[in-house]
Protein backbone atom coordinates (compact mmCIF):
# COMPACT_ATOMS: atom_id res chain seq x y z
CA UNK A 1 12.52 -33.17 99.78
CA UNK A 2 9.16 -33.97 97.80
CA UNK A 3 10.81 -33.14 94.84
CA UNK A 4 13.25 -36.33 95.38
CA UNK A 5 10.64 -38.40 96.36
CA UNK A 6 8.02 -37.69 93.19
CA UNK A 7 10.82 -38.69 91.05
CA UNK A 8 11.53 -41.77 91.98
CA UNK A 9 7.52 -42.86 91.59
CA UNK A 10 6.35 -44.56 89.10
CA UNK A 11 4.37 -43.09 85.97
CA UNK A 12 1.04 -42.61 87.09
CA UNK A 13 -1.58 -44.53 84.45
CA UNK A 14 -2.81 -41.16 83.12
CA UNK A 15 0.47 -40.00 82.71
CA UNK A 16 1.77 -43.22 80.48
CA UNK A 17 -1.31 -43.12 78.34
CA UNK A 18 -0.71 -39.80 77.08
CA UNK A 19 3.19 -40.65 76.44
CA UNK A 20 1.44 -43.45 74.92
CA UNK A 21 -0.81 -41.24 72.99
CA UNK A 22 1.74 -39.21 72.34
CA UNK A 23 4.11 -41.84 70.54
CA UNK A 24 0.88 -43.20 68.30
CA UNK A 25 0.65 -39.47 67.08
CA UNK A 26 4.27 -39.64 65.69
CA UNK A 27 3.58 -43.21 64.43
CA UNK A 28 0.87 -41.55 62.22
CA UNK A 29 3.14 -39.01 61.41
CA UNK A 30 5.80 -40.80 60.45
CA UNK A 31 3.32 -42.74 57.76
CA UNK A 32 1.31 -39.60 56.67
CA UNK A 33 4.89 -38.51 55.26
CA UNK A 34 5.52 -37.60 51.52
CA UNK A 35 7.58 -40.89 49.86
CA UNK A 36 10.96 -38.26 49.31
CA UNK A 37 9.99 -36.99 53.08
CA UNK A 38 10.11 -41.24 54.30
CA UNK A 39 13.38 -41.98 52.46
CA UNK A 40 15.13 -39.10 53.78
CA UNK A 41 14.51 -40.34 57.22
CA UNK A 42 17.33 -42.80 59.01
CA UNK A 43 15.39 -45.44 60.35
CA UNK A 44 16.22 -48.87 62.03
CA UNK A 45 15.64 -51.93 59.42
CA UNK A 46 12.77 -53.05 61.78
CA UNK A 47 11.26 -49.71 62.47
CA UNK A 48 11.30 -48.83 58.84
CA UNK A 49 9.61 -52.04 57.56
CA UNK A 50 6.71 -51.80 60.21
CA UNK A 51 6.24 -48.09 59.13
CA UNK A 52 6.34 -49.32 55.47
CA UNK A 53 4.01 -51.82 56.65
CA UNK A 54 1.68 -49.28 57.96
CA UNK A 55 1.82 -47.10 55.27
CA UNK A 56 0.81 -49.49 52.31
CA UNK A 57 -2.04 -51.12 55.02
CA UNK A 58 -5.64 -49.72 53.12
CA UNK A 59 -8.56 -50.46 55.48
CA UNK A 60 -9.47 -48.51 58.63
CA UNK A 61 -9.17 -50.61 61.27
CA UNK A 62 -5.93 -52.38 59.86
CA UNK A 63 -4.23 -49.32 59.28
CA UNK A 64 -5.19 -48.36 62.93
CA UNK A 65 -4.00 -51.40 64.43
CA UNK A 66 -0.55 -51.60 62.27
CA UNK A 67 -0.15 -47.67 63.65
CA UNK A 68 -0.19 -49.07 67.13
CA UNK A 69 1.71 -52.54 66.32
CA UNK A 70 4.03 -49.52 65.20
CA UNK A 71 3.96 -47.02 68.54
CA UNK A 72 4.42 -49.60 70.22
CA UNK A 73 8.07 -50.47 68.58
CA UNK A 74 8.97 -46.67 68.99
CA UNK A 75 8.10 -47.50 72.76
CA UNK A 76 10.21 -49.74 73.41
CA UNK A 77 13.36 -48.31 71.49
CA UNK A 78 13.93 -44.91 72.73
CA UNK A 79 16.94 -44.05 70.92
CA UNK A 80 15.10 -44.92 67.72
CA UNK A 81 12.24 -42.81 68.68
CA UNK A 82 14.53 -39.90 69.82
CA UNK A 83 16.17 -40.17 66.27
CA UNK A 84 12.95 -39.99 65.07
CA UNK A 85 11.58 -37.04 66.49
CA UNK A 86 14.79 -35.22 65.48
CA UNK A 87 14.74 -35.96 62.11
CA UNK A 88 11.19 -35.17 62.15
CA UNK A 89 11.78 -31.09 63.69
CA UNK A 90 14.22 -31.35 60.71
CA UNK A 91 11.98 -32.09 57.84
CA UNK A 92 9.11 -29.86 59.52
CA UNK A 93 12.02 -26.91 59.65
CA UNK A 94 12.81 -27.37 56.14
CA UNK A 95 9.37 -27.80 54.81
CA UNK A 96 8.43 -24.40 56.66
CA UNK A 97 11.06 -22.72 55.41
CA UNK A 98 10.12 -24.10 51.21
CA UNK A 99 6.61 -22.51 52.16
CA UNK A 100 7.78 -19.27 53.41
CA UNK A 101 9.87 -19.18 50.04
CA UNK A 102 6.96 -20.25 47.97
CA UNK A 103 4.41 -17.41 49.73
CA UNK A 104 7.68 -14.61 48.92
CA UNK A 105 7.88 -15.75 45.22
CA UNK A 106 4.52 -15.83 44.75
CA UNK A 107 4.13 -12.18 46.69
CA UNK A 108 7.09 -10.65 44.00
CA UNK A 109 4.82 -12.33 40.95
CA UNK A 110 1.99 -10.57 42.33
CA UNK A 111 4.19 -7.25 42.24
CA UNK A 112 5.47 -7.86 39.24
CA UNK A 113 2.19 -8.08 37.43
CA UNK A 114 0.92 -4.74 38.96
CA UNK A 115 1.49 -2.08 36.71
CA UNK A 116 2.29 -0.19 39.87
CA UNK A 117 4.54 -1.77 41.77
CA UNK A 118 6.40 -3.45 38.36
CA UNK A 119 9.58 -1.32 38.67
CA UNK A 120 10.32 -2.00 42.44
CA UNK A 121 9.27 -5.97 42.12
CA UNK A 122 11.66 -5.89 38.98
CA UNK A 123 14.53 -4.33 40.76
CA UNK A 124 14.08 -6.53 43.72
CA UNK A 125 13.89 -9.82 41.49
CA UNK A 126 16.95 -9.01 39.77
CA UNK A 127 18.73 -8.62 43.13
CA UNK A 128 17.00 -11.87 44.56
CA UNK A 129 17.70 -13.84 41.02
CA UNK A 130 20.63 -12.05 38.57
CA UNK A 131 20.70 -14.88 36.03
CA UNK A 132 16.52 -14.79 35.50
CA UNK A 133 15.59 -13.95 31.77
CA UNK A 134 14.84 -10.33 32.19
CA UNK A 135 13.34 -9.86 28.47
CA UNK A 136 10.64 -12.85 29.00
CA UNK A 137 9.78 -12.05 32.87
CA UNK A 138 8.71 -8.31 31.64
CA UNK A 139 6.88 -9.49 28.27
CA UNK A 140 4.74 -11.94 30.63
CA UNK A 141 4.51 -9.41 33.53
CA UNK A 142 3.56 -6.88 30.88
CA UNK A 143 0.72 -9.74 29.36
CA UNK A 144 -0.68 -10.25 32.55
CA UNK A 145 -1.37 -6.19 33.14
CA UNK A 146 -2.95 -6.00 29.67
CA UNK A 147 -4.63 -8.79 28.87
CA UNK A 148 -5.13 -10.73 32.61
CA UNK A 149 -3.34 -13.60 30.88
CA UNK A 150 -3.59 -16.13 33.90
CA UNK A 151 -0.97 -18.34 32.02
CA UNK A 152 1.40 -16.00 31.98
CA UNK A 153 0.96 -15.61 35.77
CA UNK A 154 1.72 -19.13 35.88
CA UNK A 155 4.63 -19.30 34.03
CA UNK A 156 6.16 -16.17 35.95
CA UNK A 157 6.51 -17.71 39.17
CA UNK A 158 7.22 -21.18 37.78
CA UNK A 159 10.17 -19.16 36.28
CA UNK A 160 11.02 -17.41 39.55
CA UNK A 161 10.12 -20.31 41.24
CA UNK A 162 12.88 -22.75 39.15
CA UNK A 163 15.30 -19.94 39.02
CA UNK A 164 15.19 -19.65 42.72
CA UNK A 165 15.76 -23.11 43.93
CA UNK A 166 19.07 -23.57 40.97
């Protein structure tokens, strides 16, 4: 019977400040993203010009108070700020999964330029990426065990790397 009764009371004052807290740490979210990461998002007009707003705002203190001019919109529409978080897990999914790709390519170039674990990184490329220039990945690979040829490092897992994400 308590259980009925605490949920029809109101939010305590502690309670709505962190919500409120809560929502401003979106709101800087939401500006802190990338400009690809912003225009991916499906905003409302009103939302998206206030977080615009925020995002081009250069002092301290204005920036601050354009961040909560902004919470405080997300507030009041929760639908909009329901989107929001959505797309938001979305974005955060996708970026985790480019950096878990990013740490495996960069773990096979590391094979790959070990003279002793070449063969089985080689293998396991060709599996991963069938279409990759075989000749050039070994001649670099093979550059990088002789000569520590850093560039050639690079240029193997920008290879993999833009081979990978065709």
């Amino acid at each position: 019977m308590n259980e009925i009764v605490e949920e029809n009371l109101p939010l305590s004052r502690t309670k709505k400040k962190q919500q409120a807290k809560q929502i401003e740490l979106i709101a800087e979210q939401l500006v802190g993203l990338t400009d690809n990461q912003f225009s991916q998002l499906d905003l409302p007009v009103t939302i998206a010009q206030e977080a615009e707003q925020a995002r081009l705002t250069k002092g301290y203190s204005s920036q601050r108070r354009q961040l909560k001019h902004l919470a405080g919109m997300l507030r009041k529409s929760e639908d909009a700020f329901e989107s929001l978080l959505n797309q938001l897990e979305t974005l955060d999914q996708v970026s985790r999964g480019e950096k878990k790709q990013f740490h495996q390519l960069e773990k096979l170039r590391d094979r790959l330029c070990n003279a002793d674990s070449f063969a089985a990184a080689f293998d396991e490329m060709l599996e991963l990426i069938p279409e990759i220039d075989r000749k050039t990945i070994s001649r670099l690979a093979r550059s990088v065990q002789q000569h520590d040829d850093r560039r050639a490092y690079r240029e193997i897992f920008r290879r993999l790397r833009d081979e990978f994400t065709e």
